[in-house]
C-alpha atoms as a PDB file:
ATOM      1  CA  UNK A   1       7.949  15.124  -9.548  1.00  0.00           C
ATOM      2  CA  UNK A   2       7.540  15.271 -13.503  1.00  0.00           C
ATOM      3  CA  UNK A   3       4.190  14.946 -14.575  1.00  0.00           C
ATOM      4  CA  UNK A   4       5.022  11.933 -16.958  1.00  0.00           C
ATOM      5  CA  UNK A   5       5.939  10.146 -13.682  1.00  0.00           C
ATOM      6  CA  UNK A   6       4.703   6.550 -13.199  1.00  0.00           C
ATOM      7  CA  UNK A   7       3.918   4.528 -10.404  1.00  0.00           C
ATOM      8  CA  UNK A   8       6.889   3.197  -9.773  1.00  0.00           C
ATOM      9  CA  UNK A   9       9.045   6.142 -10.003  1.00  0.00           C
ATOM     10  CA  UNK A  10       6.206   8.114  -7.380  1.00  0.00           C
ATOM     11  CA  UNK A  11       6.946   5.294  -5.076  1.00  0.00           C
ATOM     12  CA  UNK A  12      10.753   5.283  -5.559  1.00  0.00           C
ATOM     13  CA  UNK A  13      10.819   8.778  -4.703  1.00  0.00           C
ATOM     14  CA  UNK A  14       8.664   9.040  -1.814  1.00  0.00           C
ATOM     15  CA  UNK A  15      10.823   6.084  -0.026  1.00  0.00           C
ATOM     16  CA  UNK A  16      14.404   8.069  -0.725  1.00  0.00           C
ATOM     17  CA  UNK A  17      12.462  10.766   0.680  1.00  0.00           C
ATOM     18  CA  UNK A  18      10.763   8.979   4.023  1.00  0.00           C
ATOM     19  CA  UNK A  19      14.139   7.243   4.814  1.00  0.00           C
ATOM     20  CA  UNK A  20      15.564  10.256   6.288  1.00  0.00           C
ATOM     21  CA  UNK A  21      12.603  10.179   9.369  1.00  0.00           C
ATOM     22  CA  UNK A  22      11.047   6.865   9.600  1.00  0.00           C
ATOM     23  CA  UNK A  23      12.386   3.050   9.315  1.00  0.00           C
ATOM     24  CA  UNK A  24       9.015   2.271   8.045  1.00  0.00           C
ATOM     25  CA  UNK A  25      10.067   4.540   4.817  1.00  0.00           C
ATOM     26  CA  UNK A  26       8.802   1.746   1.744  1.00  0.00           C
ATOM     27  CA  UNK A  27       5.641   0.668   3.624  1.00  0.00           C
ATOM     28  CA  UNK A  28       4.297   4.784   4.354  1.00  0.00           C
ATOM     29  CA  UNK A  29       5.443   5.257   1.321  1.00  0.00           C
ATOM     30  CA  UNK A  30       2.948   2.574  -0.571  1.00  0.00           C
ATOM     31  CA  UNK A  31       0.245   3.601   1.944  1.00  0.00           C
ATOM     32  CA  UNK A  32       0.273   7.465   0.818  1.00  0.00           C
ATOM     33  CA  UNK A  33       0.461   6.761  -3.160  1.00  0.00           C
ATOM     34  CA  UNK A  34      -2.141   4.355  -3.071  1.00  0.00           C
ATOM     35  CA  UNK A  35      -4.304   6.857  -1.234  1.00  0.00           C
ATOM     36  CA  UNK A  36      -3.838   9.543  -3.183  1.00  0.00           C
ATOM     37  CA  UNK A  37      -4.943   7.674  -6.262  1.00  0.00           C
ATOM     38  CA  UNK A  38      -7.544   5.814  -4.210  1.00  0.00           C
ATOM     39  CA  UNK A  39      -6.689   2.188  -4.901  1.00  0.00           C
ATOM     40  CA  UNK A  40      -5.516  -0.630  -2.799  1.00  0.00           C
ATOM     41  CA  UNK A  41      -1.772  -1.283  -2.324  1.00  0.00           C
ATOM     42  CA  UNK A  42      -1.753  -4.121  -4.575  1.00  0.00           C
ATOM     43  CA  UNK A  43      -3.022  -2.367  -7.153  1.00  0.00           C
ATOM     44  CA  UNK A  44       0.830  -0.359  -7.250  1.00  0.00           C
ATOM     45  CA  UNK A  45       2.919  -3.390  -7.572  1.00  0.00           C
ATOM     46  CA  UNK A  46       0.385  -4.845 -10.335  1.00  0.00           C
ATOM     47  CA  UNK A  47       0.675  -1.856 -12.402  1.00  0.00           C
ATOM     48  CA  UNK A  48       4.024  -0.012 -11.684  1.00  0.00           C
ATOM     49  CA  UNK A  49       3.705   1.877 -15.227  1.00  0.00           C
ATOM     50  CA  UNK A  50       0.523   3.998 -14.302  1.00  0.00           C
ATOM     51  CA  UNK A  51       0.882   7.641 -14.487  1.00  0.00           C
ATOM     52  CA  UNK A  52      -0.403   9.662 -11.284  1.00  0.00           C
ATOM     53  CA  UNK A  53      -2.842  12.593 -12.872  1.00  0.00           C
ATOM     54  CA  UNK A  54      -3.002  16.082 -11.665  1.00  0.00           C
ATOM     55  CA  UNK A  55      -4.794  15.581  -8.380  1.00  0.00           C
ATOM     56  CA  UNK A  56      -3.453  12.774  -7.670  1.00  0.00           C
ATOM     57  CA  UNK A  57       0.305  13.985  -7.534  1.00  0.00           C
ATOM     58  CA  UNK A  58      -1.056  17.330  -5.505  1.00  0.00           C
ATOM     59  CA  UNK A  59      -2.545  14.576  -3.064  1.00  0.00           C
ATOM     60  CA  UNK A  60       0.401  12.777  -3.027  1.00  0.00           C
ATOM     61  CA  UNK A  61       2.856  16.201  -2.594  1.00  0.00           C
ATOM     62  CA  UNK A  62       0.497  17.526   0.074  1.00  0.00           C
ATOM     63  CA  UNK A  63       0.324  13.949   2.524  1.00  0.00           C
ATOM     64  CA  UNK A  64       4.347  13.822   1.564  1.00  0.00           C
ATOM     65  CA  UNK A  65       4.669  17.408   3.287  1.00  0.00           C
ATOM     66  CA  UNK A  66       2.848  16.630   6.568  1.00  0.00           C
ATOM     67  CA  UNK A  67       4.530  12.857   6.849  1.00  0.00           C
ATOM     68  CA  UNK A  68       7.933  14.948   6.301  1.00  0.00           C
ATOM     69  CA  UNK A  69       7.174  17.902   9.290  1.00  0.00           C
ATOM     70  CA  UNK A  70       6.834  14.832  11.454  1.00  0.00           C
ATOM     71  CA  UNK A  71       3.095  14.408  11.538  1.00  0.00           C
ATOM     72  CA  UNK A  72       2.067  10.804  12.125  1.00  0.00           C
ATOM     73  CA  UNK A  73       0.825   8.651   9.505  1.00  0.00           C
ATOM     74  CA  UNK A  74      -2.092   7.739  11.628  1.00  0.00           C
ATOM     75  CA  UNK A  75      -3.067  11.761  11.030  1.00  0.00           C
ATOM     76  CA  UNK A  76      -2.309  11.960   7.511  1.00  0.00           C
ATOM     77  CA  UNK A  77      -4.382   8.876   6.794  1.00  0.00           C
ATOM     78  CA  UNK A  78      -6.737   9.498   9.380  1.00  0.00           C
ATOM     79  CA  UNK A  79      -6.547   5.434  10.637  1.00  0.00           C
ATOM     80  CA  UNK A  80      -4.933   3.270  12.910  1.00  0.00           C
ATOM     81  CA  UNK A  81      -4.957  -0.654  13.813  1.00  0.00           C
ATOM     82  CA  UNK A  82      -5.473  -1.193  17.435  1.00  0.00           C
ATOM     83  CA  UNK A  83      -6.113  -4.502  18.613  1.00  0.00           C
ATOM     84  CA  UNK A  84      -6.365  -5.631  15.061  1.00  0.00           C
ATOM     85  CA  UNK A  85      -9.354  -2.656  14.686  1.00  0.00           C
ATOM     86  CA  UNK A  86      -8.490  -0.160  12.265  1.00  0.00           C
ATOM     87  CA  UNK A  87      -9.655   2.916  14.161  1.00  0.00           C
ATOM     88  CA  UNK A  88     -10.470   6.698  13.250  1.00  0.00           C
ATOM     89  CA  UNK A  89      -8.164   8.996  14.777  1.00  0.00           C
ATOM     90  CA  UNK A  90      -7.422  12.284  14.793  1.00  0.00           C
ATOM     91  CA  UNK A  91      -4.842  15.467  15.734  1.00  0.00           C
ATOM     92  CA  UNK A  92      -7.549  15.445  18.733  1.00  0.00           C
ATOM     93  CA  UNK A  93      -6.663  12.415  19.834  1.00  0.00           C
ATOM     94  CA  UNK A  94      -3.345  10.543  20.823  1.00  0.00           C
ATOM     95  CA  UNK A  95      -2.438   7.524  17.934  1.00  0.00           C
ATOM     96  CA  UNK A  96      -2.991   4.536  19.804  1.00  0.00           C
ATOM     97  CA  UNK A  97       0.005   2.706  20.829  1.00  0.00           C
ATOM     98  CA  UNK A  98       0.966  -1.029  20.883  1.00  0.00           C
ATOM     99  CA  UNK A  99       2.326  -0.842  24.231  1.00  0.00           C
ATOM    100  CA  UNK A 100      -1.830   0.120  25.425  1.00  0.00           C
ATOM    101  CA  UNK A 101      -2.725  -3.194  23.857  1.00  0.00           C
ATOM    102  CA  UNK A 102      -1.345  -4.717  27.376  1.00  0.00           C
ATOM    103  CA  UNK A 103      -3.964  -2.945  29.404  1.00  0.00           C
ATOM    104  CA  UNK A 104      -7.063  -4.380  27.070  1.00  0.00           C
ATOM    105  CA  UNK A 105      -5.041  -7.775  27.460  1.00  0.00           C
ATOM    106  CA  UNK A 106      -5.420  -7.286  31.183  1.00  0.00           C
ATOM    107  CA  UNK A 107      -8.769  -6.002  31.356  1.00  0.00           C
ATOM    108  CA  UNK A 108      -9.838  -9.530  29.573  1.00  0.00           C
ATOM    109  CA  UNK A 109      -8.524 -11.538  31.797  1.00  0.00           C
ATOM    110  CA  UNK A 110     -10.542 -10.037  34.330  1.00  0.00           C
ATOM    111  CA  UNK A 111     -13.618 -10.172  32.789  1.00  0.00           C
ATOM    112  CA  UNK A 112     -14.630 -13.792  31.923  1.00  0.00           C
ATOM    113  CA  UNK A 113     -16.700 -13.634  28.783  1.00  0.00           C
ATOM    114  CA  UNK A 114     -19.599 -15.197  29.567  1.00  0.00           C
ATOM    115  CA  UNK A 115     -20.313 -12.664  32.256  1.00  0.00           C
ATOM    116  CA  UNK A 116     -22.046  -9.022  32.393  1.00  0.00           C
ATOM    117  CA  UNK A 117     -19.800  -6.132  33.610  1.00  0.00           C
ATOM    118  CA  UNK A 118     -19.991  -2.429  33.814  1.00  0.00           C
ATOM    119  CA  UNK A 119     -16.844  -0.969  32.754  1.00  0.00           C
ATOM    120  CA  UNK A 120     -15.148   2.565  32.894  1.00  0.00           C
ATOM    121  CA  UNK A 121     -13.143   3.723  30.274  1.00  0.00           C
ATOM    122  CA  UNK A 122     -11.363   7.147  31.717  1.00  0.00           C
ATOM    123  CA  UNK A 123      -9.672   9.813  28.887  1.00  0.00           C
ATOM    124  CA  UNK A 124     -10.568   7.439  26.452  1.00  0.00           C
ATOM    125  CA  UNK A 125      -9.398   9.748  23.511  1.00  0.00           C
ATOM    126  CA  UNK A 126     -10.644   7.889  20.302  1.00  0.00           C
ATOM    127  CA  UNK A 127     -12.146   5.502  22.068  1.00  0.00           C
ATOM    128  CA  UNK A 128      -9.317   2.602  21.327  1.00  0.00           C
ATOM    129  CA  UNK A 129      -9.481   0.890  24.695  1.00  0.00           C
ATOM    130  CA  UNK A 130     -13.130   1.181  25.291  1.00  0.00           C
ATOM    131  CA  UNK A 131     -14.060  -0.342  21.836  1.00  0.00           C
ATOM    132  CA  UNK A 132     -11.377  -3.389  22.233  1.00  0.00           C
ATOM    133  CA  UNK A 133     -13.017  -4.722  25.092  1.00  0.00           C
ATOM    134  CA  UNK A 134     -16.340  -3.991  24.231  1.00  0.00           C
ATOM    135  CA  UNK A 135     -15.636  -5.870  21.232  1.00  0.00           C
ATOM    136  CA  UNK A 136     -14.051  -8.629  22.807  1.00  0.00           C
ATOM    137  CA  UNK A 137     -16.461  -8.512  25.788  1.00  0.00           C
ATOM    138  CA  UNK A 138     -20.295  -7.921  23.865  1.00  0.00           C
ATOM    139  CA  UNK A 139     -22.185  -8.799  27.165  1.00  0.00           C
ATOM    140  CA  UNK A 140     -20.094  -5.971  28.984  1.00  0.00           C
ATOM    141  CA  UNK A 141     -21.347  -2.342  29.325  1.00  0.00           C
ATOM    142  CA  UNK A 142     -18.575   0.158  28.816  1.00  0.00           C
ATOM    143  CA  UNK A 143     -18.473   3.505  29.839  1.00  0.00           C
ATOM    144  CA  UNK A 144     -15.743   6.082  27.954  1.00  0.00           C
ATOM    145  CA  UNK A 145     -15.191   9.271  29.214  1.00  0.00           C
ATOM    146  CA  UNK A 146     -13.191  12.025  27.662  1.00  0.00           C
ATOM    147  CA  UNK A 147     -12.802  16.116  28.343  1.00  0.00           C
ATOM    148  CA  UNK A 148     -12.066  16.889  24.582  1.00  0.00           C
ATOM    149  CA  UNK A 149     -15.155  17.267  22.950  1.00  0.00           C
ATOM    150  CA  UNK A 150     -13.405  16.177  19.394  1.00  0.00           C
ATOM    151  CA  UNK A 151     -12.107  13.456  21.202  1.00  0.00           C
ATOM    152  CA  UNK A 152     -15.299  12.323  22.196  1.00  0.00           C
ATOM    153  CA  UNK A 153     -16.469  12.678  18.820  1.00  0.00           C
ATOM    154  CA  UNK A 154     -13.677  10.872  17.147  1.00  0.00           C
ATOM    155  CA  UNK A 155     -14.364   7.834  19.985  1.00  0.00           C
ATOM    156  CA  UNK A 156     -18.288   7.654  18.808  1.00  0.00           C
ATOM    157  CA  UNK A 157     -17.739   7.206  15.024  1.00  0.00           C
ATOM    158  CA  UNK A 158     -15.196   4.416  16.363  1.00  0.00           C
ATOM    159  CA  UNK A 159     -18.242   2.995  18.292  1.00  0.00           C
ATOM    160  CA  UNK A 160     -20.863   3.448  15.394  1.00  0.00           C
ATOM    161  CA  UNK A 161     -18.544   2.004  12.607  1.00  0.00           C
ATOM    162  CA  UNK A 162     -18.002  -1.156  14.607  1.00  0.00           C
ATOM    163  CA  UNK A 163     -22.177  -1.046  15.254  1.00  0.00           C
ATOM    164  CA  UNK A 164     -21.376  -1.676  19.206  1.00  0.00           C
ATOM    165  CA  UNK A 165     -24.342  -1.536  21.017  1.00  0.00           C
ATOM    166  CA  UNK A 166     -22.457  -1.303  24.004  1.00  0.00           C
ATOM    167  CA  UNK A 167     -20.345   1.087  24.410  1.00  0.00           C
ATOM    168  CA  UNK A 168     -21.386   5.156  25.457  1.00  0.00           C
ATOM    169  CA  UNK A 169     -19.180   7.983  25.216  1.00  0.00           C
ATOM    170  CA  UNK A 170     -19.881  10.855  27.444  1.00  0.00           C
ATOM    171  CA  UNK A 171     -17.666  14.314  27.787  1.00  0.00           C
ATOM    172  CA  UNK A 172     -16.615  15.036  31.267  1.00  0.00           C
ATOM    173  CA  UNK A 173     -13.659  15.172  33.695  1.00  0.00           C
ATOM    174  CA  UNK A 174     -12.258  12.064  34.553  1.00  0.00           C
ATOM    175  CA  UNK A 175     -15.155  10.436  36.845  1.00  0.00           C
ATOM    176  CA  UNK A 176     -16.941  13.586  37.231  1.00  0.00           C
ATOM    177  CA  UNK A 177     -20.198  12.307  35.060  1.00  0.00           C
ATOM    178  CA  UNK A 178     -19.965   8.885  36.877  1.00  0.00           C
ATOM    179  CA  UNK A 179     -19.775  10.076  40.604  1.00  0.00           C
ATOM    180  CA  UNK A 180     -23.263   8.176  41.181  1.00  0.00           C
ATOM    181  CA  UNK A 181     -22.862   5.072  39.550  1.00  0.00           C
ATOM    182  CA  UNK A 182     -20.612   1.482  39.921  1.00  0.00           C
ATOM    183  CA  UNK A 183     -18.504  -0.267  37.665  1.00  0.00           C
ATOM    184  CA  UNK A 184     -16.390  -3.751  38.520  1.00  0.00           C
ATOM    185  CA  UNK A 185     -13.090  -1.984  36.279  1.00  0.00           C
ATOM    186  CA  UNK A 186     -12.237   1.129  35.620  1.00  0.00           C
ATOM    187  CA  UNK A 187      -9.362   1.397  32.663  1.00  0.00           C
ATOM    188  CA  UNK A 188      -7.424   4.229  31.956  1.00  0.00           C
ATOM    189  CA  UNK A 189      -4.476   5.241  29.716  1.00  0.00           C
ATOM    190  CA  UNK A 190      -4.164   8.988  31.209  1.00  0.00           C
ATOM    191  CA  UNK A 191      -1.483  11.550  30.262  1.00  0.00           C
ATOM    192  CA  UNK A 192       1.835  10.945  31.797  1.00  0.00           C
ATOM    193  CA  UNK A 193       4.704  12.812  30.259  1.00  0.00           C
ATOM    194  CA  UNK A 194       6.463  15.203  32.634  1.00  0.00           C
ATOM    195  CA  UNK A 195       6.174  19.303  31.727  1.00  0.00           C
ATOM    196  CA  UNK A 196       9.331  18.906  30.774  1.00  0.00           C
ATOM    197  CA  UNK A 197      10.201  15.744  29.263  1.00  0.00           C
ATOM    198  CA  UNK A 198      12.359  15.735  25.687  1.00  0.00           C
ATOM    199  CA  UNK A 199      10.340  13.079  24.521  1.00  0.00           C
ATOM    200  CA  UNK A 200       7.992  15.914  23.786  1.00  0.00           C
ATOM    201  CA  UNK A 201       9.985  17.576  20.896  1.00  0.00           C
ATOM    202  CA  UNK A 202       9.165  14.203  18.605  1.00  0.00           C
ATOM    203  CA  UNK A 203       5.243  14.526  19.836  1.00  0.00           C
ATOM    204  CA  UNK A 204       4.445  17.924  18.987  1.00  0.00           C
ATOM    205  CA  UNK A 205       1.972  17.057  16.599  1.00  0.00           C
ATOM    206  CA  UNK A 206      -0.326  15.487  19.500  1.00  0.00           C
ATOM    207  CA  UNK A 207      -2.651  17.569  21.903  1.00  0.00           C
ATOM    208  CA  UNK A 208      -0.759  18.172  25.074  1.00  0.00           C
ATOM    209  CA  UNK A 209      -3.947  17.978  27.168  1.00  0.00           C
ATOM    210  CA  UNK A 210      -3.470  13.866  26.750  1.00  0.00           C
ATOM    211  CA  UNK A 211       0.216  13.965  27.209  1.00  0.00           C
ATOM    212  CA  UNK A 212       0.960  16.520  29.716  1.00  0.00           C
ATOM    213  CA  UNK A 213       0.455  16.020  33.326  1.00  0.00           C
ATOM    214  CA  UNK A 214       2.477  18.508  35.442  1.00  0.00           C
ATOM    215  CA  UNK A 215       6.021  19.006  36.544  1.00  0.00           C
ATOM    216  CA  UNK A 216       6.546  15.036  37.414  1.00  0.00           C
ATOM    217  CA  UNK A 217       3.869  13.813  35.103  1.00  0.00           C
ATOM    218  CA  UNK A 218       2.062  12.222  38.077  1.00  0.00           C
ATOM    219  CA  UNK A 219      -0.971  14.872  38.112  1.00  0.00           C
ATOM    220  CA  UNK A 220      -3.685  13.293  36.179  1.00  0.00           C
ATOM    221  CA  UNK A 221      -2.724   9.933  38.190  1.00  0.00           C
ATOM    222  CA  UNK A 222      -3.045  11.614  41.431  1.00  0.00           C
ATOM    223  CA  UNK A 223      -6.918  12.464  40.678  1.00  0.00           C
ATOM    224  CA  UNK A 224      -7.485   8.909  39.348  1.00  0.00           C
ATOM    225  CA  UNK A 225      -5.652   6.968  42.623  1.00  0.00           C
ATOM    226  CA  UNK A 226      -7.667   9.359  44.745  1.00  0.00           C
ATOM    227  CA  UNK A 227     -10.723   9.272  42.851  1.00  0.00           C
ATOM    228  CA  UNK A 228     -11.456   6.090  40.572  1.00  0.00           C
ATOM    229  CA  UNK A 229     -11.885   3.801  44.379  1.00  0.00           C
ATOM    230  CA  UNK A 230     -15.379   5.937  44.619  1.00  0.00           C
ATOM    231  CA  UNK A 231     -16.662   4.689  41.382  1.00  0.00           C
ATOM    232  CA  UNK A 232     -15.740   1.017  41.785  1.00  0.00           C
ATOM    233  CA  UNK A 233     -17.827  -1.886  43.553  1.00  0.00           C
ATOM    234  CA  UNK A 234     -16.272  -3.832  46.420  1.00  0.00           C
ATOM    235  CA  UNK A 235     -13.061  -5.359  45.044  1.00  0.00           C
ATOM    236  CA  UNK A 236     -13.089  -3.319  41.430  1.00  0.00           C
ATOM    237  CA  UNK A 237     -10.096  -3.372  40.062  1.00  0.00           C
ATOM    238  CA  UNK A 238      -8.319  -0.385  38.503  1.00  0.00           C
ATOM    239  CA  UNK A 239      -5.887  -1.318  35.227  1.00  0.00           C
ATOM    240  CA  UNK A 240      -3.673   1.938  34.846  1.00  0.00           C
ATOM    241  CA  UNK A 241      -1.009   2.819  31.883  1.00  0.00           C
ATOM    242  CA  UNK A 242       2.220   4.860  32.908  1.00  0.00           C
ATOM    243  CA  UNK A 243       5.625   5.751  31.887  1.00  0.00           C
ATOM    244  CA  UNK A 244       8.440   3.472  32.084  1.00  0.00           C
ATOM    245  CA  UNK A 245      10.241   4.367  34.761  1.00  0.00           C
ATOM    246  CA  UNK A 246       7.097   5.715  36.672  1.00  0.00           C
ATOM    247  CA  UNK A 247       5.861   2.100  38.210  1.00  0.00           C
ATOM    248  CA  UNK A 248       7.380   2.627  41.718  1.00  0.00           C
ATOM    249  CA  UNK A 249       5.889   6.036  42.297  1.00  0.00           C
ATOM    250  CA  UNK A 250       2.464   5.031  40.647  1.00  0.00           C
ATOM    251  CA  UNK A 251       2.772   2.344  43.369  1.00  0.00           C
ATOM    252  CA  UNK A 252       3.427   4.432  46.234  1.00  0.00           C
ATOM    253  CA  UNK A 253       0.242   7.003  44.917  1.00  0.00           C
ATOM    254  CA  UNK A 254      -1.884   3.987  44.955  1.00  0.00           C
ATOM    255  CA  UNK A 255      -0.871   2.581  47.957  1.00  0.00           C
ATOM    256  CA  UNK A 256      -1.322   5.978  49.986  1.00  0.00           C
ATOM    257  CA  UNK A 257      -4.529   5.921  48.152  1.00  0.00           C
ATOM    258  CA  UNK A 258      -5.525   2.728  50.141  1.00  0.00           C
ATOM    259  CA  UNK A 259      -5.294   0.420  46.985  1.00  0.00           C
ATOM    260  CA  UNK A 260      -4.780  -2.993  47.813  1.00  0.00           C
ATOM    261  CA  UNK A 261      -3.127  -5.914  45.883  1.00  0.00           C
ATOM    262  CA  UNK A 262      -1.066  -3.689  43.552  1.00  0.00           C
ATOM    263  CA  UNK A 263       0.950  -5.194  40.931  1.00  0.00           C
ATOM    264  CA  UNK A 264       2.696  -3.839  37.554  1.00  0.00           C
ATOM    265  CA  UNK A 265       3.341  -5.194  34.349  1.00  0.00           C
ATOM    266  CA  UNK A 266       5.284  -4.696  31.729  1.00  0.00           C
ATOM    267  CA  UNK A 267       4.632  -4.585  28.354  1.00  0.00           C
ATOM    268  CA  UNK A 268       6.127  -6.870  25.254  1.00  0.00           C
ATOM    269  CA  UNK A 269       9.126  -4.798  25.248  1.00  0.00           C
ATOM    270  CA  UNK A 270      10.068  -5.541  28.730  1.00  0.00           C
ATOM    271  CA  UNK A 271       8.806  -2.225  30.239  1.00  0.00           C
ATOM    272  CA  UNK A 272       6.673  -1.901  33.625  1.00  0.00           C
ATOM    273  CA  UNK A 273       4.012  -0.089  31.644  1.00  0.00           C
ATOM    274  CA  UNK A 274       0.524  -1.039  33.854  1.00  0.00           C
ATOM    275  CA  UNK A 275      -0.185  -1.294  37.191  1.00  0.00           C
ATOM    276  CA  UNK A 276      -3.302  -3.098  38.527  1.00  0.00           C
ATOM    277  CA  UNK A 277      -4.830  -2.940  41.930  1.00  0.00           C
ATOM    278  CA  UNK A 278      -8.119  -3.332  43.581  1.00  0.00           C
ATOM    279  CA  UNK A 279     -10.681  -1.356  45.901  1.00  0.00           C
ATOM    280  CA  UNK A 280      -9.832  -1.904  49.281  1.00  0.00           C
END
């Protein structure tokens, strides 16, 4: 990159070079130039003949480095739109995925809005589920739990920027601070990627600890069909995310489990992606 480089040329340069690993290339390209000069994307098609200074073109190399080892954008920029919240995340957390925006969908329908509920939120990483609902649902209480202490820390500067009064984030394993207490839903989006799995390889750059669950992938889901019925009133209903082709096992846990009801749905690409079911 020359130093008499303009806008323009920056932004030309960074797409040729994001085409090769993302189908996103022109878009993460605008969003990394017009951080690392600090001015809104508009401001780059406006003025296209701007020259990047010094620091702003060591910014710019740096965030083009990390985007190009396959780190996630989300990282880089240290953001992420969830449920039409932009969110803080972090390399302690997983980047929150569209797919998860089915299980908040869910959870509302469940909870009319003009009604209190108490509401656990269980590896809630940065906080992305609990904060959609307890957006959407202010009269709610919701309850996120997380073992990754930067994880929990990531999920309550999510809480504090939105100003939610509702929401508390506590460190603990899975329902293991809850064990005395109630809630009418418990929500979870655990890890679910098999020891194994090749899908791995492209998600290196995420912790394992909310990926990885065991040889099958089924471990962390084992604890919550065996455990989450204990922390639910009468007829609570449990809302859980899992792998594509993991509904019919998830369904026979459960059911050994002594769920009732249990149903799956899939998510706006046509995949069974959460399963509901209720306290016996």
């Amino acid at each position: 990159m020359r130093d008499t480089a303009a806008i323009g040329e920056v932004l030309a340069s960074a797409v040729a070079k994001l085409g090769s690993i993302t189908d996103c290339a022109r878009l993460e390209a605008e969003t990394l130039v017009s951080r690392a000069i600090d001015v809104p994307r508009a401001y780059l098609f406006a003025h296209p003949e701007d020259r990047l200074d010094p620091a702003a073109r060591s910014r710019l190399h740096a965030m083009l480095a990390r985007r190009l080892a396959g780190e996630p954008m989300a990282y880089i920029t240290g953001a992420k739109e969830f449920w039409s919240l932009e969110l803080m995340v972090s390399p302690a957390t997983l980047v929150p995925r569209p797919e998860t925006e089915l299980l908040v969908e869910l959870a509302l329908r469940d909870l009319p809005g003009r009604t209190e509920h108490q509401i656990l939120d269980l590896g809630t990483g940065c906080g992305a589920i609990a904060v959609a609902i307890a957006t959407e649902r202010p009269l709610s209480q919701v309850t996120a739990i997380d073992i990754s202490p930067d994880a929990v820390a990531v999920a309550r500067q999510n809480v504090r920027q939105r100003d939610l009064g509702n929401v508390v984030c506590l460190l603990g394993d899975w329902t293991a601070p809850v064990r005395d207490r109630r809630f009418d839903m418990v929500v979870t989006n655990p890890p679910y990627v098999a020891a194994d799995d090749p899908a791995l390889a492209a998600l290196h750059a995420e912790p394992d600890i909310a990926l990885i669950a065991g040889d099958d992938g089924l471990a962390a889901i084992r604890v919550l069909a065996r455990d989450c019925a204990e922390v639910l009133q009468p007829d609570g209903t449990l809302l859980l995310e899992h792998g594509h082709d993991q509904a019919e096992r998830v369904a026979e846990l459960l059911s050994f489990a002594g769920w009732q009801d249990i149903r799956c749905f899939r998510d706006y690409a046509g995949n069974p992606r959460v399963t509901r079911a209720t306290r016996a």
